[in-house]
C-alpha atoms as a PDB file:
ATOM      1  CA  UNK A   1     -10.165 -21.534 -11.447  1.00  0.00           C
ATOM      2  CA  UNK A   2      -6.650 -20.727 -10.459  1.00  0.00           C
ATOM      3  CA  UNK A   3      -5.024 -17.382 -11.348  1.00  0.00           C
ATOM      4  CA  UNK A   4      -1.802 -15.646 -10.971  1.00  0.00           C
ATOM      5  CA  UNK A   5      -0.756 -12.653  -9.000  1.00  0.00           C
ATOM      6  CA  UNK A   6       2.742 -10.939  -9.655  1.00  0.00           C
ATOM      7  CA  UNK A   7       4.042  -8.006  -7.138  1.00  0.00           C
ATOM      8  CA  UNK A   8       6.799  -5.640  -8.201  1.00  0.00           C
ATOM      9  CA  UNK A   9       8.322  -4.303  -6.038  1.00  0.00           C
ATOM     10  CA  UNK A  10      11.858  -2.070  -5.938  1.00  0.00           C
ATOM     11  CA  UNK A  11      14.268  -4.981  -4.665  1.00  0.00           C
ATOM     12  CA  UNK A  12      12.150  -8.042  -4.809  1.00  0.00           C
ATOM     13  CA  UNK A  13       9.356  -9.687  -7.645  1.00  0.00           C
ATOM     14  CA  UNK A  14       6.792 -11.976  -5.730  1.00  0.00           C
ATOM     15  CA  UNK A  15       4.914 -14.309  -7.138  1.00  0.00           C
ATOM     16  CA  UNK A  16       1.929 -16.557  -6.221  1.00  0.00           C
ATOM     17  CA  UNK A  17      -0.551 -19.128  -7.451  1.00  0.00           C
ATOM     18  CA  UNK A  18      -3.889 -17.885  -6.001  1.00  0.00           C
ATOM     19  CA  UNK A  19      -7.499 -20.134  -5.770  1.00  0.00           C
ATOM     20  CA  UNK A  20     -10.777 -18.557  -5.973  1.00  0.00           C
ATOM     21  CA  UNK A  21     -10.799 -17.984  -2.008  1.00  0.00           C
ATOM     22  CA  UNK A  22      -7.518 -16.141  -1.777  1.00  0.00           C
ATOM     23  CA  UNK A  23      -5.213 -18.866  -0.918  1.00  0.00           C
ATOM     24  CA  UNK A  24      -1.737 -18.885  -1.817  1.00  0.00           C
ATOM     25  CA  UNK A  25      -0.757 -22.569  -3.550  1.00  0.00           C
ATOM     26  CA  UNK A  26       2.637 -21.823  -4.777  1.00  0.00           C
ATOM     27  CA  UNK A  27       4.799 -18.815  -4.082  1.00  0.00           C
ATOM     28  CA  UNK A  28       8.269 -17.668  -5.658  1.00  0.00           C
ATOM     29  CA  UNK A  29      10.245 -14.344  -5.559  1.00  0.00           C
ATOM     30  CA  UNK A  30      12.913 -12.940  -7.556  1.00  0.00           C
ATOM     31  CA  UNK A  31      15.618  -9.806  -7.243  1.00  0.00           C
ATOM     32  CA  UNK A  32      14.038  -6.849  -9.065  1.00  0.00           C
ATOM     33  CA  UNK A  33      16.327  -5.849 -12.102  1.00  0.00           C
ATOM     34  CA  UNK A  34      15.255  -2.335 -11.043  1.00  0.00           C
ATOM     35  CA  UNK A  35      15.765   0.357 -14.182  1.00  0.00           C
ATOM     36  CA  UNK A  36      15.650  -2.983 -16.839  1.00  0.00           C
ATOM     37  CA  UNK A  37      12.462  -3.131 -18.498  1.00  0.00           C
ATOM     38  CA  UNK A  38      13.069  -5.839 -20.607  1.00  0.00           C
ATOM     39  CA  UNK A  39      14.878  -7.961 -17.509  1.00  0.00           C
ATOM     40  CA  UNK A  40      11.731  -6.843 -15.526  1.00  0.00           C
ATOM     41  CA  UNK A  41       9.436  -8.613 -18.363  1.00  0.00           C
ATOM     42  CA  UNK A  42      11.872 -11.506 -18.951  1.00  0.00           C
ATOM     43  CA  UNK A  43      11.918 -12.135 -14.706  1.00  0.00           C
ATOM     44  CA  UNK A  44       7.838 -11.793 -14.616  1.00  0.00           C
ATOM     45  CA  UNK A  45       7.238 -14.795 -17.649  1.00  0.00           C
ATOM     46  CA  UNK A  46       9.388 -17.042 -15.745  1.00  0.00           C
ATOM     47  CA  UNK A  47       7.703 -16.743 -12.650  1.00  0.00           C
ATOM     48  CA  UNK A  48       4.206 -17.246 -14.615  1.00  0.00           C
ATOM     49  CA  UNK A  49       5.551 -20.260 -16.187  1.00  0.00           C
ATOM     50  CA  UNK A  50       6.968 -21.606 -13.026  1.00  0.00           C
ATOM     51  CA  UNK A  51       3.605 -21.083 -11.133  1.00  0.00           C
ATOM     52  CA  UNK A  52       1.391 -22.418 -13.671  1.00  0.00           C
ATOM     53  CA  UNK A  53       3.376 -25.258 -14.766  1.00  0.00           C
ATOM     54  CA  UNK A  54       0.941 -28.493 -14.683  1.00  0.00           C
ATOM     55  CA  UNK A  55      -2.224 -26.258 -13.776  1.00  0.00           C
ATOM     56  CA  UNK A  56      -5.302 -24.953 -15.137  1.00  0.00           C
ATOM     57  CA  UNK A  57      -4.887 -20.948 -14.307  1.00  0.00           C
ATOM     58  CA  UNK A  58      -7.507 -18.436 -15.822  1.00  0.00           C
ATOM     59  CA  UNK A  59      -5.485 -15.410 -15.486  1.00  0.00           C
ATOM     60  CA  UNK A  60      -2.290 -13.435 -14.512  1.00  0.00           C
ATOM     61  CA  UNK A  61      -2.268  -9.950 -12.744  1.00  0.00           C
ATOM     62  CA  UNK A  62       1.016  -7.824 -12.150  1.00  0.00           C
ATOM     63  CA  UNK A  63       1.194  -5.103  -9.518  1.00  0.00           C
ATOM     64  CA  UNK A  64       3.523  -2.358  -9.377  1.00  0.00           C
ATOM     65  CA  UNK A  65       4.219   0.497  -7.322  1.00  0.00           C
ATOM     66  CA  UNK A  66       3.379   3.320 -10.156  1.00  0.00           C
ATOM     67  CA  UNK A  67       0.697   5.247 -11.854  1.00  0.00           C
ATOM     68  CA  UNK A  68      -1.496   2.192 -14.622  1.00  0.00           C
ATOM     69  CA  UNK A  69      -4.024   3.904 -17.425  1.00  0.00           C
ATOM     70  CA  UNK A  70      -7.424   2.843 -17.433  1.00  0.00           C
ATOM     71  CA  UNK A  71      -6.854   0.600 -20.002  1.00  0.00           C
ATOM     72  CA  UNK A  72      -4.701  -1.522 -17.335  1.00  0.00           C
ATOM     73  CA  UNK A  73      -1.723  -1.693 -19.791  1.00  0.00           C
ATOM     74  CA  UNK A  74       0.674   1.230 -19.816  1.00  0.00           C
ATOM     75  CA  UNK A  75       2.677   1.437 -16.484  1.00  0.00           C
ATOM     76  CA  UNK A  76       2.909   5.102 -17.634  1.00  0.00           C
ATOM     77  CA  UNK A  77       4.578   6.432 -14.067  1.00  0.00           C
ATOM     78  CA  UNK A  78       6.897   4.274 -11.633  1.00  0.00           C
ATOM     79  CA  UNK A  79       9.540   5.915 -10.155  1.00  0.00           C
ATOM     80  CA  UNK A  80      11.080   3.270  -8.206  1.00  0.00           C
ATOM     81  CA  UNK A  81      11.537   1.032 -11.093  1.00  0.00           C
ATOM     82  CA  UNK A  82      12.253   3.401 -13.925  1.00  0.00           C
ATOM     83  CA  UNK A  83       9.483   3.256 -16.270  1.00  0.00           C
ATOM     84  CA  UNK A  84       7.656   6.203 -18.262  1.00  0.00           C
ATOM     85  CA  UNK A  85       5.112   5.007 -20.334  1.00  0.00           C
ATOM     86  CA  UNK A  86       5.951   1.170 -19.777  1.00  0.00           C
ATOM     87  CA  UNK A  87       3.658  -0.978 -22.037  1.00  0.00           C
ATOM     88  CA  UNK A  88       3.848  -4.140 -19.795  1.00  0.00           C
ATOM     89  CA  UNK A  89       0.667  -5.745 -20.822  1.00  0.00           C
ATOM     90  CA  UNK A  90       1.874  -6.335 -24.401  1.00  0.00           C
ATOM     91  CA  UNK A  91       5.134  -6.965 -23.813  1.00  0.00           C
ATOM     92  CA  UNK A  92       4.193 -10.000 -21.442  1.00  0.00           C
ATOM     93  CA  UNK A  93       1.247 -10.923 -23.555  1.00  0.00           C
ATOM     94  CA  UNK A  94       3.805 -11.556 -26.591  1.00  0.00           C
ATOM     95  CA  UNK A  95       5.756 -14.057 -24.383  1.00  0.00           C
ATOM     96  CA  UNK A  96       2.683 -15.567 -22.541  1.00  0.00           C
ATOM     97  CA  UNK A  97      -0.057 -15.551 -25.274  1.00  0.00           C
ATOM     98  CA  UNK A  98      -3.603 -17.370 -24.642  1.00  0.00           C
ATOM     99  CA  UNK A  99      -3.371 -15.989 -20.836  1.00  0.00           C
ATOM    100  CA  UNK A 100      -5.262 -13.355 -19.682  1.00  0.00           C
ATOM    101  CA  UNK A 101      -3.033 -10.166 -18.579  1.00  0.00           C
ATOM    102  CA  UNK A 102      -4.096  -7.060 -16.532  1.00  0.00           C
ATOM    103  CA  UNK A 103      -1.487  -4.647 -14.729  1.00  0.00           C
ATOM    104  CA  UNK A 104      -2.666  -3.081 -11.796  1.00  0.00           C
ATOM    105  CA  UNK A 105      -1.048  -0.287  -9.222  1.00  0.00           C
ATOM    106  CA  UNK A 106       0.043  -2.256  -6.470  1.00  0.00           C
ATOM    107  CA  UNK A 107      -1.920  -0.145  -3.681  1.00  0.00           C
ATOM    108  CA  UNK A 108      -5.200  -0.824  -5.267  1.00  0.00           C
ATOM    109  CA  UNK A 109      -4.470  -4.905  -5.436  1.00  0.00           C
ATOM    110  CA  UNK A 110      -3.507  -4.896  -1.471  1.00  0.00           C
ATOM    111  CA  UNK A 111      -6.452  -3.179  -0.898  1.00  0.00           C
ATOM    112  CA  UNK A 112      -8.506  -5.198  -3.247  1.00  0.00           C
ATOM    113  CA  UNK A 113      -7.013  -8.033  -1.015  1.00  0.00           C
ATOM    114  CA  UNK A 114      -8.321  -6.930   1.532  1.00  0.00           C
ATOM    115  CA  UNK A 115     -11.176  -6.128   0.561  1.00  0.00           C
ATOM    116  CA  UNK A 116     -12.177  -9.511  -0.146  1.00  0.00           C
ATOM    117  CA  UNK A 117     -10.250 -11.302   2.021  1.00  0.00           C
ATOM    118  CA  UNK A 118      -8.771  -9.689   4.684  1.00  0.00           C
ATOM    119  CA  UNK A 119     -10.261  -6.830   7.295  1.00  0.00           C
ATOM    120  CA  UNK A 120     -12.548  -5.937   4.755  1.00  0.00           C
ATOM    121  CA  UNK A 121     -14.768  -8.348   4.710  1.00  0.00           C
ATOM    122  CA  UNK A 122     -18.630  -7.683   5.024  1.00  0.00           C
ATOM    123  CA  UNK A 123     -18.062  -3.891   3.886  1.00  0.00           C
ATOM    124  CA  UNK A 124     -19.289  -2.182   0.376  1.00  0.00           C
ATOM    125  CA  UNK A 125     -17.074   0.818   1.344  1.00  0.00           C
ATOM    126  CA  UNK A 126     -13.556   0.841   2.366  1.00  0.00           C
ATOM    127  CA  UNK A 127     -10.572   3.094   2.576  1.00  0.00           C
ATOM    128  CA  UNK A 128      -6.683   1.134   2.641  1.00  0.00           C
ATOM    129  CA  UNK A 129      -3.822   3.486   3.725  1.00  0.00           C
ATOM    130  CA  UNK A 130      -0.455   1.811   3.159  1.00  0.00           C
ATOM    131  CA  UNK A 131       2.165   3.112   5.724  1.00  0.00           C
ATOM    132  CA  UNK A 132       5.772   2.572   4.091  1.00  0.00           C
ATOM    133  CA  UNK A 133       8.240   4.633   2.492  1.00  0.00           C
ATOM    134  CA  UNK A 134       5.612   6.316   1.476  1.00  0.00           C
ATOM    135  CA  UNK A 135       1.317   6.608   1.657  1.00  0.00           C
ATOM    136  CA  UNK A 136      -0.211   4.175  -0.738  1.00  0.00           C
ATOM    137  CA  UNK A 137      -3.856   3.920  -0.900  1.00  0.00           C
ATOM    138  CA  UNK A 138      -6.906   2.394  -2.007  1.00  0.00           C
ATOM    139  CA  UNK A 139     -10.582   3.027  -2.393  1.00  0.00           C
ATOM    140  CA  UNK A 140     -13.529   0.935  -2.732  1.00  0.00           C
ATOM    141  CA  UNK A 141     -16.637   2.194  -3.568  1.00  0.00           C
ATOM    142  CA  UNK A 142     -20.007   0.252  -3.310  1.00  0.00           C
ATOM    143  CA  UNK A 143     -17.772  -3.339  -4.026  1.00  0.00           C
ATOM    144  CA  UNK A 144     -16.254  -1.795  -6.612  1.00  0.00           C
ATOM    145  CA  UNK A 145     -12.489  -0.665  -6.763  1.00  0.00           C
ATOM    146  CA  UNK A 146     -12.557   3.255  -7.406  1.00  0.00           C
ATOM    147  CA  UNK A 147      -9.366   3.399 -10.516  1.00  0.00           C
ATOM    148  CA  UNK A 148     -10.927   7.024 -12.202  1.00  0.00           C
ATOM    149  CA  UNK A 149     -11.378   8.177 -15.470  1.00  0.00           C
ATOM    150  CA  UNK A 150      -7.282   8.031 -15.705  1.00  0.00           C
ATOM    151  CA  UNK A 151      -6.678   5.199 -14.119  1.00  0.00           C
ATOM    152  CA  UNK A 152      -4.691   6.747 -11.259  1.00  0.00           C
ATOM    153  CA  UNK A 153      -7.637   6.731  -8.236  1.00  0.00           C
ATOM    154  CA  UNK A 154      -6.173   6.631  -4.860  1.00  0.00           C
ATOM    155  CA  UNK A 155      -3.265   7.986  -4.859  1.00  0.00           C
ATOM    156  CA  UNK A 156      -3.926   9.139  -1.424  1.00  0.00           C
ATOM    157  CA  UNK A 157      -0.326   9.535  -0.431  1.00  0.00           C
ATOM    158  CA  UNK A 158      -0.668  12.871  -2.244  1.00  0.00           C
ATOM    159  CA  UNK A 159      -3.507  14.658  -0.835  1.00  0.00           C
ATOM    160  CA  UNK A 160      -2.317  17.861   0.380  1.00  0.00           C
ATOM    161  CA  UNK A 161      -2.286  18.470   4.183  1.00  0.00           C
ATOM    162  CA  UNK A 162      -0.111  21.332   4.818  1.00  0.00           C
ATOM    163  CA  UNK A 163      -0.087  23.851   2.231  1.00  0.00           C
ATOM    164  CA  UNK A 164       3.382  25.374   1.048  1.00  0.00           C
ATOM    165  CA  UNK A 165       5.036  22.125   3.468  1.00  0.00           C
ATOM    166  CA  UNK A 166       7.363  19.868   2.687  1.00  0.00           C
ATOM    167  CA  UNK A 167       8.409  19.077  -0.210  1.00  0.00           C
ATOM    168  CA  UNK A 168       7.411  15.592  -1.850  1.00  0.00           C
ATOM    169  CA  UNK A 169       8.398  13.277  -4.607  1.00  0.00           C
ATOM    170  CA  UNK A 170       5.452  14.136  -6.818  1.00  0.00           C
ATOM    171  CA  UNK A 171       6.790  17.733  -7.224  1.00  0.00           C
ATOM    172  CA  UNK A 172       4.430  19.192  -5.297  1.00  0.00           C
ATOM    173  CA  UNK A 173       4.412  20.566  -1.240  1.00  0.00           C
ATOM    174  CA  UNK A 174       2.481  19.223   2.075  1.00  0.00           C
ATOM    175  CA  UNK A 175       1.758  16.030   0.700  1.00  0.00           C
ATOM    176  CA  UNK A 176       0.348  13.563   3.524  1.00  0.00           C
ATOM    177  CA  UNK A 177       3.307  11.345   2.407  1.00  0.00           C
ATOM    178  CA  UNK A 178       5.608  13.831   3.812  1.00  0.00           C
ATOM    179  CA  UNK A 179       3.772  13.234   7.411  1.00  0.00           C
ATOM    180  CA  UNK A 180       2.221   9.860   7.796  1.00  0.00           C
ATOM    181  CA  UNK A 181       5.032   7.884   6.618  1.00  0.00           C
ATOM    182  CA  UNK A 182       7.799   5.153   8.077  1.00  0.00           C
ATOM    183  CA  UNK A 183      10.072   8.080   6.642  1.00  0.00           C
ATOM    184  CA  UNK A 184       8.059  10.699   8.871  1.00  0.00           C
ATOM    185  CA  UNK A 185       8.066   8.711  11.924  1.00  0.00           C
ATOM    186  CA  UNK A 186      11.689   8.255  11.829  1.00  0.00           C
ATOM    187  CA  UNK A 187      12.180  12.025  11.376  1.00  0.00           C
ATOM    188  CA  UNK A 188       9.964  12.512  14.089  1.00  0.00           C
ATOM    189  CA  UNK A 189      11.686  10.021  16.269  1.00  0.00           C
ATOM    190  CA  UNK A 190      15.047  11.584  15.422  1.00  0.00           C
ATOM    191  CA  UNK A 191      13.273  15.475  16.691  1.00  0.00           C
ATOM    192  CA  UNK A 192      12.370  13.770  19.948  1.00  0.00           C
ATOM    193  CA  UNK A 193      15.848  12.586  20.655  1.00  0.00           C
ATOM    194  CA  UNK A 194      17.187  15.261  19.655  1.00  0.00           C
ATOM    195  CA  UNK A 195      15.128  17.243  22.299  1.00  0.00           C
ATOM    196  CA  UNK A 196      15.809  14.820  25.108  1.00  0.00           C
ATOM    197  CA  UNK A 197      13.182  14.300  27.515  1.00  0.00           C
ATOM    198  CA  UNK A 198      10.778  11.501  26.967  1.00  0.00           C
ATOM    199  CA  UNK A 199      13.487  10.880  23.953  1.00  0.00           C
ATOM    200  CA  UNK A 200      16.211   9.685  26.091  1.00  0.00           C
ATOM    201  CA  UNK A 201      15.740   6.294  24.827  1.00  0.00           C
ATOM    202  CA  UNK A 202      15.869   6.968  21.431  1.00  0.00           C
ATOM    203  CA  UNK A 203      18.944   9.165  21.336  1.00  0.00           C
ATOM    204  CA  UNK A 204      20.752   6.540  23.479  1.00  0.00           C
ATOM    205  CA  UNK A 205      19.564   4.273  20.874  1.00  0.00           C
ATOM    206  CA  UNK A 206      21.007   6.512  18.129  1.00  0.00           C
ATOM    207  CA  UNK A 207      23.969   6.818  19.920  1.00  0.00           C
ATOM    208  CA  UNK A 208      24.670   3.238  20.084  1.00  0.00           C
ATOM    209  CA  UNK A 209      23.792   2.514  16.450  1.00  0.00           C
ATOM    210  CA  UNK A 210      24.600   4.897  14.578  1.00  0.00           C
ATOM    211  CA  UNK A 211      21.346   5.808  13.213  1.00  0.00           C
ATOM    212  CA  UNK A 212      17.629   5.364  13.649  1.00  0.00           C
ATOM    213  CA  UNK A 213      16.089   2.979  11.821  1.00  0.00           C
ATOM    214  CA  UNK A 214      12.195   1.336  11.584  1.00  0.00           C
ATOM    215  CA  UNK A 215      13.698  -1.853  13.349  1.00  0.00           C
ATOM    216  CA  UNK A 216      15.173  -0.182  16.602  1.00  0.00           C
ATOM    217  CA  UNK A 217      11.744   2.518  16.711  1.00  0.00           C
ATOM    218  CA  UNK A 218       9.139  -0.752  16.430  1.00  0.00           C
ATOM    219  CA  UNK A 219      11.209  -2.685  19.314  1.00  0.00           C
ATOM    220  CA  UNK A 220      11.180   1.265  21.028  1.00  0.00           C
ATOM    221  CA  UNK A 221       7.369   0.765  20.390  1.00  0.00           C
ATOM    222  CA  UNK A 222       7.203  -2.711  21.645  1.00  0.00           C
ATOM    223  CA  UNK A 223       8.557  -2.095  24.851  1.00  0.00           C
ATOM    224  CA  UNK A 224       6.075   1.127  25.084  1.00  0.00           C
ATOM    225  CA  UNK A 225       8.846   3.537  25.019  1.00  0.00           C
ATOM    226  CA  UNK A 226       7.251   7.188  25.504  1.00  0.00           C
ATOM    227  CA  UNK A 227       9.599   8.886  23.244  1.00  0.00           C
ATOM    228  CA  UNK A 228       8.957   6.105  20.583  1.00  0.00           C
ATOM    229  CA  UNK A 229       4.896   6.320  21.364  1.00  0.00           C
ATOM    230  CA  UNK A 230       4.992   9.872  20.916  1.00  0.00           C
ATOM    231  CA  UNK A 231       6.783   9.743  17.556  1.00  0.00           C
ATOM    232  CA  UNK A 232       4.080   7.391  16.476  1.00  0.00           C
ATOM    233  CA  UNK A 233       1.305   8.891  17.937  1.00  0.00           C
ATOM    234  CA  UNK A 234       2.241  12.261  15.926  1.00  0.00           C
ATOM    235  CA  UNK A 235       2.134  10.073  12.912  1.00  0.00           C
ATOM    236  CA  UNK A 236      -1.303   8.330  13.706  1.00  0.00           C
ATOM    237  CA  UNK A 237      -2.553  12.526  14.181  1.00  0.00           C
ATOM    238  CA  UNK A 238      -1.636  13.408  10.711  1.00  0.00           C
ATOM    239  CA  UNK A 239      -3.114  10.083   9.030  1.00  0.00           C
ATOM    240  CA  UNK A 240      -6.352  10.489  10.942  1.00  0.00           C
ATOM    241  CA  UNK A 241      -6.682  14.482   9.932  1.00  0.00           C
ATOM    242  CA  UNK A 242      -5.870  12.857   6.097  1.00  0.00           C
ATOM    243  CA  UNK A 243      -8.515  10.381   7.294  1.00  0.00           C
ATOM    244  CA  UNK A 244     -11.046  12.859   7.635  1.00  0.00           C
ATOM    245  CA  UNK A 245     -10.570  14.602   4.725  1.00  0.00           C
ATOM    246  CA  UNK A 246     -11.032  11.584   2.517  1.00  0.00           C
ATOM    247  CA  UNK A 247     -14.046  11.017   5.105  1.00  0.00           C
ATOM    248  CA  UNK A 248     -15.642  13.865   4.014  1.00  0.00           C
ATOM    249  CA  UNK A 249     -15.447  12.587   0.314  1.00  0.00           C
ATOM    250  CA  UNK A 250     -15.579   9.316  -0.089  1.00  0.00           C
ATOM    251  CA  UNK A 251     -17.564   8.185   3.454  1.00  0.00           C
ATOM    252  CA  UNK A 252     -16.266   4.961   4.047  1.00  0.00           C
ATOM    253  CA  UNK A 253     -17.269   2.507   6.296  1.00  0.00           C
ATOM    254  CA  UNK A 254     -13.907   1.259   7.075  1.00  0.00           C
ATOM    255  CA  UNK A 255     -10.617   2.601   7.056  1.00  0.00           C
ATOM    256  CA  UNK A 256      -8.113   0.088   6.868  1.00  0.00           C
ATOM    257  CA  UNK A 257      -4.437   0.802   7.315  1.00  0.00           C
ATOM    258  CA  UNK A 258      -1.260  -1.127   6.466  1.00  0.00           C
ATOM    259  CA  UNK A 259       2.387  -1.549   5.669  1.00  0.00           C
ATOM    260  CA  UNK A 260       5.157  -2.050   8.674  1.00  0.00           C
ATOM    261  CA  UNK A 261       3.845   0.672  10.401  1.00  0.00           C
ATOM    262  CA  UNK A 262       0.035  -0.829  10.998  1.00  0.00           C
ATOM    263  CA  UNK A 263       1.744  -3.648  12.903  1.00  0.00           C
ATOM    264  CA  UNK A 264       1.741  -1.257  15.892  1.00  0.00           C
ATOM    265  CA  UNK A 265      -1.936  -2.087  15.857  1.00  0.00           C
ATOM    266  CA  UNK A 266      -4.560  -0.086  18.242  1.00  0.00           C
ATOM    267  CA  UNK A 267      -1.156   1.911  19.517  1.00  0.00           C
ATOM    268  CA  UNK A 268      -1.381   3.845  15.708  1.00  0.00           C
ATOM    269  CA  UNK A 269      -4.910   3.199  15.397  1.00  0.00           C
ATOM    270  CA  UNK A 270      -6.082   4.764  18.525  1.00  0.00           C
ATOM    271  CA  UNK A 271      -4.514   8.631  17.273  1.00  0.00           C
ATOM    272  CA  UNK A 272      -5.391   8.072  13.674  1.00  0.00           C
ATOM    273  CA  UNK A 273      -9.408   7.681  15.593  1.00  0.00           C
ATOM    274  CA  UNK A 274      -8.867  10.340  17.827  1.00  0.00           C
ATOM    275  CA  UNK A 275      -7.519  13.282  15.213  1.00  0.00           C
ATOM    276  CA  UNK A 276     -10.147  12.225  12.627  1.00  0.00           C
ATOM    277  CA  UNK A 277     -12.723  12.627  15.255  1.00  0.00           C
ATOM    278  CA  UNK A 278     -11.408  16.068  15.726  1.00  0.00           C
ATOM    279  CA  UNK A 279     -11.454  17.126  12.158  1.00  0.00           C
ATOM    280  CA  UNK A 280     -14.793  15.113  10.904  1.00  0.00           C
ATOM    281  CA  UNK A 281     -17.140  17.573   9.943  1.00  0.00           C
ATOM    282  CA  UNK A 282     -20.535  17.276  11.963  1.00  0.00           C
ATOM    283  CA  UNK A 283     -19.455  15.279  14.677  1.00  0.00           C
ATOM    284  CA  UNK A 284     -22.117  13.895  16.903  1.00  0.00           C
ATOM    285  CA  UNK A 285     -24.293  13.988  13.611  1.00  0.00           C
ATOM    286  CA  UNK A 286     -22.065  11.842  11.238  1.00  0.00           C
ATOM    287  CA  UNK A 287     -22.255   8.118  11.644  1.00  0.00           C
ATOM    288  CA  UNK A 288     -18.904   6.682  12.504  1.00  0.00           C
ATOM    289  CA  UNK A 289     -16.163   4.735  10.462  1.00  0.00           C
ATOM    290  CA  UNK A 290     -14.463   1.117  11.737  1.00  0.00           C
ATOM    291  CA  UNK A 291     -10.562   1.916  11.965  1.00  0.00           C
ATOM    292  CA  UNK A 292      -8.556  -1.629  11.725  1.00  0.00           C
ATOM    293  CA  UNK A 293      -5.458  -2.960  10.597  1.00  0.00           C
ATOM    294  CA  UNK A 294      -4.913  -5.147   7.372  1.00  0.00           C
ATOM    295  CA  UNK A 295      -4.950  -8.630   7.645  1.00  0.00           C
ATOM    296  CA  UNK A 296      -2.655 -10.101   4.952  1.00  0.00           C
ATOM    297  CA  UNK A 297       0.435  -8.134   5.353  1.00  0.00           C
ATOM    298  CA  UNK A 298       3.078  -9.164   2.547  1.00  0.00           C
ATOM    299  CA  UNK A 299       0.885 -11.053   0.865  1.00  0.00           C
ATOM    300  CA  UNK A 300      -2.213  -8.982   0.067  1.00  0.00           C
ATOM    301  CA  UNK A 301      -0.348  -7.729  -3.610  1.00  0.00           C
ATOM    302  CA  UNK A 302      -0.139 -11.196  -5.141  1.00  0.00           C
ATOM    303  CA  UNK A 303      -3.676 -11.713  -3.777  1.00  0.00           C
ATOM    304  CA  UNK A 304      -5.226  -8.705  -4.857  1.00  0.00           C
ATOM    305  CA  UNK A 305      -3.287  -9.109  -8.118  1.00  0.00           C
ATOM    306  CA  UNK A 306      -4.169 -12.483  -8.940  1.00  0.00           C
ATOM    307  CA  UNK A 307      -7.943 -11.571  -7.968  1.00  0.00           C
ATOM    308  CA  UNK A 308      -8.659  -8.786  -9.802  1.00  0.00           C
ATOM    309  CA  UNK A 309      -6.998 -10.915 -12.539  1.00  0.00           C
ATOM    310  CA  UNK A 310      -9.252 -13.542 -12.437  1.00  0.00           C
ATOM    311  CA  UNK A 311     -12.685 -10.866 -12.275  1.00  0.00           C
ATOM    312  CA  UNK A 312     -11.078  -9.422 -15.693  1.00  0.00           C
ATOM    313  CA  UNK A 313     -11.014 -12.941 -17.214  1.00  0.00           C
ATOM    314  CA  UNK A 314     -14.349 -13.697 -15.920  1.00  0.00           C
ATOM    315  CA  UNK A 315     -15.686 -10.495 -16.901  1.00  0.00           C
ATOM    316  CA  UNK A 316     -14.865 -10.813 -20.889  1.00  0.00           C
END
């Protein structure tokens, strides 16, 4: 049976028709009427309707970038969209009634995605890092996605690497979202032009337009520029210390890492293994984790969405 997946994001709404094996059937997007809750809500039913129009569909999940309660119903923290204490479930169910409705943080569907269907297949323990803006994350625990007794599991962007450093977002200091992001490897990049050196490159680049930006650093990276490979490889050493950490926790088999960031491939992945070798407690006596990067890209939300969606349904 068919189900739905919805991803929110701040300047776009995706949606998808998704079958039982992942596959995307029909696929629309909309501008997101950030800081509009009831436009948000109005722009999500259409899409449903649209996608489902003339076939059987069990279910309907929505992602969103944002803290969801336990209950998956009450978007109750999402900055980049406005909402405090959003109840989005029952707001769509009154429009859409007879489907099946979850909400979902949209960290936890990508990495449900890929999970199931992307470069996690074949594990029962798996770690996603999202590398964007920020550090999304998402944890899987013996097949089963981790969510806590909140609701808010994973929020790995947050765990604290330096204490007393910079100041993040959630209020709080030395967040690994104020290291091991696409914002941290431009400021990095910017340090190492601004130092010369290996960063000739990127200050000419800077120079020429203006600013740094993720498009000029990944063609930097492409070309194997050592100013740009140092920026990143000083963001793959703080992921893989955060790595570690969450090692030490959760042991995962995998640790899988997206966003824009990941398409760098073994260039990030090969610092991210070599720092959380260095800070893995009882090395040479702890078995190893699998470091990869995630398979679906920009669509693992609607997938992981629409999947978790459809388990829900199933489930009841």
């Amino acid at each position: 049976m068919h189900a739905i997946g919805i991803d929110i994001g701040g300047t776009k709404i995706a949606g998808a028709l998704v079958s039982e094996s992942g596959e995307i059937l029909r696929a629309l997007k909309r501008p997101t009427p950030a800081g509009d809750p009831v436009a948000i809500v109005e722009n999500v039913v259409e899409l449903v309707q649209e996608l489902r129009d003339g076939v059987a569909v069990i279910a309907a999940g929505v992602a969103a970038a944002g803290f969801v309660d336990a209950t998956q119903s009450i978007v109750y923290y999402a900055p980049n969209i406005n909402w405090r204490g959003e109840p989005f479930r029952d707001a769509l169910m009154q429009l859409l009634p007879g489907l099946d409705i979850t909400i979902d943080n949209d960290a936890n569907a990508a990495g449900w995605a890929e999970y199931r269907f992307g470069a996690g297949r074949g594990a029962t323990d798996m770690t996603l890092l999202t590398i964007g803006t920020g550090v999304g994350g998402a944890v899987i625990v013996d097949g089963n996605l981790l969510r806590g007794g909140f609701g808010a599991a994973g929020e790995i962007g947050h765990l604290r690497v330096v204490p007393g450093g910079l100041p993040c977002g959630c209020g709080q200091r030395g967040c690994i979202e104020q290291y091991g992001s696409g914002r941290s490897l431009l400021r990095y990049a910017n340090e190492i032009a601004d130092a010369g050196g290996i960063g000739l490159n990127l200050a000419a680049a800077r120079e020429s337009a203006g600013q740094l930006d993720g498009t000029i650093i990944a063609a930097l990276i492409e070309d194997r520029d050592p100013g740009a490979l140092a920026a990143l490889r000083e963001l793959g050493s703080w992921l893989g210390q955060a790595s570690a950490s969450i090692g030490a926790v959760l042991d995962p088999q995998l640790f899988v890492f997206g966003g824009g960031v990941a398409a760098a491939g073994e260039l990030l992945l090969e610092p991210i293994r070599e720092a959380f070798l260095a800070h893995l407690p009882a090395r040479g006596f702890h078995p190893e984790p699998t470091f990869a990067v995630a398979e679906l890209v920009n669509d693992a939300g609607v997938v992981g969405a629409a999947d978790l969606a459809r388990l829900h349904a199933e489930r009841r």
